[in-house]
Structure formats: structure tokens, C-alpha cells
Protein backbone atom coordinates (compact mmCIF):
# COMPACT_ATOMS: atom_id res chain seq x y z
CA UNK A 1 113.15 157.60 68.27
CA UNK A 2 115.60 160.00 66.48
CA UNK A 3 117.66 160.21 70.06
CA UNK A 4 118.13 156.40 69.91
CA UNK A 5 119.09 156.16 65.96
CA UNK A 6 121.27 158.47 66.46
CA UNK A 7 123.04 156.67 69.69
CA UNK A 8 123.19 153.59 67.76
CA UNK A 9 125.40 155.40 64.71
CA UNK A 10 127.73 156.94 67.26
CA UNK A 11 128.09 153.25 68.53
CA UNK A 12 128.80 152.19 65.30
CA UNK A 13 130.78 154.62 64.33
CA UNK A 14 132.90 154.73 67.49
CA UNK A 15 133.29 150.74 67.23
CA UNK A 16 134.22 151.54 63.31
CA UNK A 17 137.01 153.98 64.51
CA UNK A 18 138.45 151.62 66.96
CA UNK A 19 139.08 149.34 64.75
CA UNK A 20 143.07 148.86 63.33
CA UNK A 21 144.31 149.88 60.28
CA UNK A 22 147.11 148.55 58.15
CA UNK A 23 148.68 151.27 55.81
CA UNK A 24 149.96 149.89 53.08
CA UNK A 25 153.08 151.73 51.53
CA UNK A 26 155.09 150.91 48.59
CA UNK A 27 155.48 150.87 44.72
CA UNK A 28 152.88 149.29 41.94
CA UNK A 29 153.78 145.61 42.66
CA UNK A 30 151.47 146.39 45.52
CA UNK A 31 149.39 149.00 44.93
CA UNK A 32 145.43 148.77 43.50
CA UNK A 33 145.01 148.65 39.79
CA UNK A 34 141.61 150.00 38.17
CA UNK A 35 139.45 146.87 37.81
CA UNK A 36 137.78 148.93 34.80
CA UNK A 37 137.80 147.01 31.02
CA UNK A 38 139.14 143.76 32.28
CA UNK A 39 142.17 145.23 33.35
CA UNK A 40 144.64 141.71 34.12
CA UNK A 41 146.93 143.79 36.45
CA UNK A 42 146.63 143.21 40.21
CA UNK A 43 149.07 144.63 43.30
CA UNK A 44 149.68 141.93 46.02
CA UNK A 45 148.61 144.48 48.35
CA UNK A 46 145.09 144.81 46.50
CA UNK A 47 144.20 140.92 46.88
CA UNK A 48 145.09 140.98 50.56
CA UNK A 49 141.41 141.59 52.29
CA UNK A 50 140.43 138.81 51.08
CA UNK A 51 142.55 137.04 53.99
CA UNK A 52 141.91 139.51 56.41
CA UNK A 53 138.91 139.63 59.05
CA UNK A 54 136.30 142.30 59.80
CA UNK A 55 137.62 143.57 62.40
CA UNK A 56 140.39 145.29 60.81
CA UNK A 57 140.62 147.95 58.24
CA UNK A 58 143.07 147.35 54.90
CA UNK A 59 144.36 150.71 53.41
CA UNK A 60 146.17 150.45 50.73
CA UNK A 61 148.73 153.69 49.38
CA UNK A 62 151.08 152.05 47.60
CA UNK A 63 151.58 154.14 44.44
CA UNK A 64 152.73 153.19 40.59
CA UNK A 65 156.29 154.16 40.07
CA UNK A 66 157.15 155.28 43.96
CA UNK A 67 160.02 154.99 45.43
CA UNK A 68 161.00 155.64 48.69
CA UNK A 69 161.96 159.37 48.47
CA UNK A 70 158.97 160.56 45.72
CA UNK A 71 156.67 158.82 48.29
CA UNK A 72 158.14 161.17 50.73
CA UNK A 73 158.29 163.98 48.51
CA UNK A 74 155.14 163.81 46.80
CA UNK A 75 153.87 164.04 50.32
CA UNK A 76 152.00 160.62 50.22
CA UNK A 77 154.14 159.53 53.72
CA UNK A 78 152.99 162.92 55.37
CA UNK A 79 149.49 161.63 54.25
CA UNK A 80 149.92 158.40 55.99
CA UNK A 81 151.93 159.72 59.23
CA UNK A 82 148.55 161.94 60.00
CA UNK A 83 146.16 159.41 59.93
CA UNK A 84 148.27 156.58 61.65
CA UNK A 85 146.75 156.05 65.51
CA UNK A 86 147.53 153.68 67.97
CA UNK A 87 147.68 150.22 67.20
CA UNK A 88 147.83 150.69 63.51
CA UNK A 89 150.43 148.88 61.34
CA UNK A 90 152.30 150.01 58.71
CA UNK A 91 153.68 147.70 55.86
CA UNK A 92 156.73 149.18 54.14
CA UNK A 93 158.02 148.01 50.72
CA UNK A 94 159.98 149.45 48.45
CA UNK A 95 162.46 148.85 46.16
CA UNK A 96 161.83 148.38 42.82
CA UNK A 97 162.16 152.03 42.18
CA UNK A 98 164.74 153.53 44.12
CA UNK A 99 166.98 151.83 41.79
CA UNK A 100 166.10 154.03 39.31
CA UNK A 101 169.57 155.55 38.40
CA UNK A 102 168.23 157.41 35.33
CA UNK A 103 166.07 159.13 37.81
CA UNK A 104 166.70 162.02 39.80
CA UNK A 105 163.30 162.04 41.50
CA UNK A 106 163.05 158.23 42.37
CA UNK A 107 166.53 157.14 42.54
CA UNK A 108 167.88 156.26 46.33
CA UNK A 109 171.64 155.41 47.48
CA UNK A 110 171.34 152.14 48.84
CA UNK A 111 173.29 152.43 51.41
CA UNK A 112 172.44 156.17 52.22
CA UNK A 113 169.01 157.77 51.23
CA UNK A 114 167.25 154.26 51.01
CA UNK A 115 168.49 153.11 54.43
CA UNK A 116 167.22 156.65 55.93
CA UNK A 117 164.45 156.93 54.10
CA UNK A 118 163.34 153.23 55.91
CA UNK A 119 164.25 154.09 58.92
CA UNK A 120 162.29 157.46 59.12
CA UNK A 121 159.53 155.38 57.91
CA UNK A 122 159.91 153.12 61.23
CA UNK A 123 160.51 155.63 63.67
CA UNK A 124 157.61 157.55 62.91
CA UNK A 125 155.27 154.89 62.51
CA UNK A 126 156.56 153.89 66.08
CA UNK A 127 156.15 157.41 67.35
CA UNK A 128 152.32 157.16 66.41
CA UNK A 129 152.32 153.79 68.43
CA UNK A 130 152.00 152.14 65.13
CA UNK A 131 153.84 148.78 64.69
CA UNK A 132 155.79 148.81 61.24
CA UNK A 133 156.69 146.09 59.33
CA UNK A 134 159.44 145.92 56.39
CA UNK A 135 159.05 143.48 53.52
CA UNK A 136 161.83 143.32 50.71
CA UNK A 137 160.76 143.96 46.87
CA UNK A 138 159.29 141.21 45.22
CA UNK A 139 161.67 139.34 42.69
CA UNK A 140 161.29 139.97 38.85
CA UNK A 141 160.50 137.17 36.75
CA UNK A 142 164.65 137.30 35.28
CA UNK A 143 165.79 134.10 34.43
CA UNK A 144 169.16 133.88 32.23
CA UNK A 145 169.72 131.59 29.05
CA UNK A 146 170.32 128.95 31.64
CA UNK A 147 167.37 128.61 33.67
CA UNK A 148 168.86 130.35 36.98
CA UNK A 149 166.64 132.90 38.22
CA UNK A 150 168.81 136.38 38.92
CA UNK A 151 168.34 139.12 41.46
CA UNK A 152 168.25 142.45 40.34
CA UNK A 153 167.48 144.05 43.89
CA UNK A 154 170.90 143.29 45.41
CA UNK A 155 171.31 146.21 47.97
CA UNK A 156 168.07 147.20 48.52
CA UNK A 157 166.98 144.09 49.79
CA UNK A 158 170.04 143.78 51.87
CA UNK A 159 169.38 147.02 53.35
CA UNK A 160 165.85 146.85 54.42
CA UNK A 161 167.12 143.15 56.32
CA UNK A 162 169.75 145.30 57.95
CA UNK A 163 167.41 148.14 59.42
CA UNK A 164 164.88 145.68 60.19
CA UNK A 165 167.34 144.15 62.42
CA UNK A 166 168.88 146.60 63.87
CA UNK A 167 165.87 148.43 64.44
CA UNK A 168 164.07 145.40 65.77
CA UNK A 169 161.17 145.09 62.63
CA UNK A 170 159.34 142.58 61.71
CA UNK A 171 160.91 141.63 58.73
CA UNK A 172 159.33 139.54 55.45
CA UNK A 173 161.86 138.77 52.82
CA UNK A 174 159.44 138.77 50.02
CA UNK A 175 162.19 138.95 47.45
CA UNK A 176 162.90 134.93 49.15
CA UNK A 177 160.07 133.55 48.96
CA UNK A 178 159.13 134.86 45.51
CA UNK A 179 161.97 133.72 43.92
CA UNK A 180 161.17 130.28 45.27
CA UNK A 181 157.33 130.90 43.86
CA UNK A 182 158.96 132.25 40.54
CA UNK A 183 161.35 128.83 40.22
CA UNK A 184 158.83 126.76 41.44
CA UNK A 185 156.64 127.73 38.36
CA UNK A 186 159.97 127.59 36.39
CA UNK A 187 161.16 130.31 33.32
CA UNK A 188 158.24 129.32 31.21
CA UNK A 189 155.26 128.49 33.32
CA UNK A 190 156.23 131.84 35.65
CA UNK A 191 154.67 133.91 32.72
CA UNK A 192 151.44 133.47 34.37
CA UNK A 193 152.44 135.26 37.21
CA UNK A 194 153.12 138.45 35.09
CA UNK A 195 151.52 140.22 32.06
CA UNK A 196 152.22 137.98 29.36
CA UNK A 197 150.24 138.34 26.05
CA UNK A 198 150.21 138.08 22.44
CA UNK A 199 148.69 141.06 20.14
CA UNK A 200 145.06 140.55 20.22
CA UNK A 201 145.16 137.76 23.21
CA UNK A 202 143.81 140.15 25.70
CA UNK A 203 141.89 143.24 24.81
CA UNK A 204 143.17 145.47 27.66
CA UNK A 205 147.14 144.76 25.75
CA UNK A 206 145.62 144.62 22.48
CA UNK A 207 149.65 145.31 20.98
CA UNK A 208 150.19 142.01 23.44
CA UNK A 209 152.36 142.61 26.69
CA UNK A 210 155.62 141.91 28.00
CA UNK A 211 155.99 142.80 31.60
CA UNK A 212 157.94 140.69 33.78
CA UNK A 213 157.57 142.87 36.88
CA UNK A 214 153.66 143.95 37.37
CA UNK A 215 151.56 141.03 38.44
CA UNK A 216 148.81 138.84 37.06
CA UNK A 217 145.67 138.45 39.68
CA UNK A 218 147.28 134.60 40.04
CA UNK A 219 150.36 136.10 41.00
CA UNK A 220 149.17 138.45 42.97
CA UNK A 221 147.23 136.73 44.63
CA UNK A 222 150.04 133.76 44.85
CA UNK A 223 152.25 136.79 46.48
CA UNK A 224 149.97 138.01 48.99
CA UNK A 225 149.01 134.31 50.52
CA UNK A 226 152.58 134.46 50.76
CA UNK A 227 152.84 137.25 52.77
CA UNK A 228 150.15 136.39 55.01
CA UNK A 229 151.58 132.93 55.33
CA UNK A 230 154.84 134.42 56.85
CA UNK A 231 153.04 137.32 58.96
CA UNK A 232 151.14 133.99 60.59
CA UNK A 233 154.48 132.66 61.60
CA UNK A 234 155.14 136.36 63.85
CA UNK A 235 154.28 136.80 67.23
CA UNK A 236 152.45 140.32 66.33
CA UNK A 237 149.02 141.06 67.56
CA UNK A 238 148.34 141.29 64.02
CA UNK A 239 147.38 137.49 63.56
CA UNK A 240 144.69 137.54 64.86
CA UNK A 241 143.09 139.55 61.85
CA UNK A 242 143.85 137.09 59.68
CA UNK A 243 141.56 134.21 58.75
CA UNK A 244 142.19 130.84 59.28
């Protein structure tokens, strides 16, 4: 009896292994937030299982306040490259950070570190025989006195496009289709994407809050049926872990 129980876990845990893995990898707009004392703040990354199937496994390291070179740094890519296997998938977005220019630790050339530092991300996924996939930084909710929603990503998200295609990556331009999400909802109504609160609204921000970057679980989750509506559109094995 013990022979056969302990068959069927190696089966199960064989099956379990074989399964694919998307690595999430990125800044807080997609990383997990603590769910403890009715914490409001969501990463799009954290509501995406919900549209994924079984038969795939969602981990998510995107970390608070990373950019592309203190993820390498801090060692959190080496982390990643040693578990990636075959088949895996690795979702890259950054951004938000490597802008940074008061920071020595996060900040990123554009055109130089950031376009490296993306590219090193790609060819080592790829040398794994992982399939990686680059999405630009989510737009900030940034509308001027006149209603017109601004970028503040500029090079970054032209840079990711470009070594996307010249490396052949799948490419998402999340910073796109946000802003359309962000103008659809227009400058006042786009609060509820974000952390918007008066002192004593919400007891987690019991000062009130004013964040017009981190996400609200309706935007996040807004932001990651985005994504999954434009990974549905790829021709990448990876569709058919998504749910219909």
C-alpha cells in the first residue's frame, strides 16, 4: 500500500513539475501587495491567475521600487534565470523606475543601460528555452489643466518597442492601451483606478492617499484583462492557458 501511495505522489509531482511557468518580472505596478488589514493596493500581475488555467503555474517577482538594473543587482534576475526551464515564459516590464534620475541604484540610460539591461533579460530567458515577452510601463494617471492625458515614460517605452523588434519579442504596449483605459474613465472618474482617499475614508490611508501610479484592485484588475486580452491576440503557445 505504501509502494503505491508513494507512486501516485511521484505522478503527481512529476505532472506538477511539467507544468509551465510564467515569471513575472518588473516593478510594484505589478508585483503582489500584502492582502493583510484591507490593504486597497493590487499589482496587475497579482490579479492575473484569475484568467489563467490549471495547467500552468503564475510566479510572480516583480518587486516595489525595481528597476531594471537593482533587479539585476539585488540578484532577483539571477533568482529567476536558475529556476527558468524549458517552455517557461518570462514577462518583462519595467520602467517606471529606471527613470529614477535622483537615483544612483535604480536609474537606467534609456538608450544605454535600459536597452541592455532588456536585452540580457531576452537572451537569457531564450538560452533557458524560455519564451520572453516585453510589455511597456503602464501609464500614470497625469492629466494636465486641460484634460489631455501626458506620458511621462517617453524613452523607455520607446526602447523596450525597439528591442522587442529587433529581437523578435512578443511585444504588449501596455503604456497604449492604458492610456486609452485611463481616458476612457476620464481625469476624474480615473481616480478609481489608483489610490485615491480622503483622511479617514479608508483605514489602511487613514492621513487619506494620493497616488496616481500604484493601482486600485479595479484597476488592476482592469490592467491585467488588458494584458491577457492582447496576449490572446499572439500566436504563442501561451493561449492556450488562458481561459475563455
Amino acid at each position: 500500500m505504501k509502494c503505491i501511495v508513494a507512486i501516485f505522489l511521484f505522478i503527481s509531482l512529476s505532472a506538477m513539475a511539467q507544468k509551465p511557468t510564467i515569471y513575472g518580472i518588473g516593478d510594484s505596478t505589478m508585483a503582489n501587495k500584502p492582502l493583510a488589514n484591507e490593504n486597497p493596493e493590487r499589482g496587475w500581475g497579482q490579479m492575473l491567475p484569475q484568467f489563467l488555467t490549471a495547467n500552468v503555474v503564475f510566479e510572480n517577482r516583480a518587486v516595489n521600487g525595481r528597476s531594471t538594473k537593482s533587479f539585476i543587482d539585488l540578484k532577483l534576475w539571477d533568482a529567476v534565470y536558475n529556476s527558468l526551464k524549458k517552455g517557461d515564459y518570462v514577462f518583462i516590464q519595467f520602467g517606471h523606475n529606471d527613470g529614477k534620475v535622483t537615483d544612483s541604484t535604480r536609474y537606467t540610460n534609456p538608450h544605454t543601460a535600459y536597452r541592455h539591461n532588456l536585452i540580457r533579460f531576452v537572451t537569457e530567458s531564450r538560452e533557458k528555452g524560455a519564451t520572453p515577452i516585453i510589455f511597456s510601463s503602464i501609464t500614470r494617471r497625469n492629466f494636465n489643466e486641460q484634460g489631455v492625458l501626458i506620458s511621462t515614460h517617453t524613452d523607455y517605452t520607446l526602447e523596450a518597442r525597439l528591442v522587442a523588434q529587433e529581437y523578435k519579442v512578443p511585444f504588449v504596449d501596455m503604456e497604449y492601451y492604458t492610456e486609452l483605459l485611463e481616458i476612457k474613465y476620464g481625469p476624474e472618474k480615473s481616480k478609481q483606478l489608483h489610490l485615491h482617499s480622503k483622511a479617514g475614508e479608508i483605514p489602511f490611508f487613514p492621513e487619506g492617499k494620493e497616488d496616481n501610479t500604484h493601482l486600485s484592485v479595479e484597476g488592476a484588475t482592469a490592467i491585467a484583462k488588458i494584458a491577457i486580452a492582447e496576449l490572446k491576440k499572439s500566436k504563442l503557445d501561451l493561449v492556450q492557458y488562458i481561459k475563455d
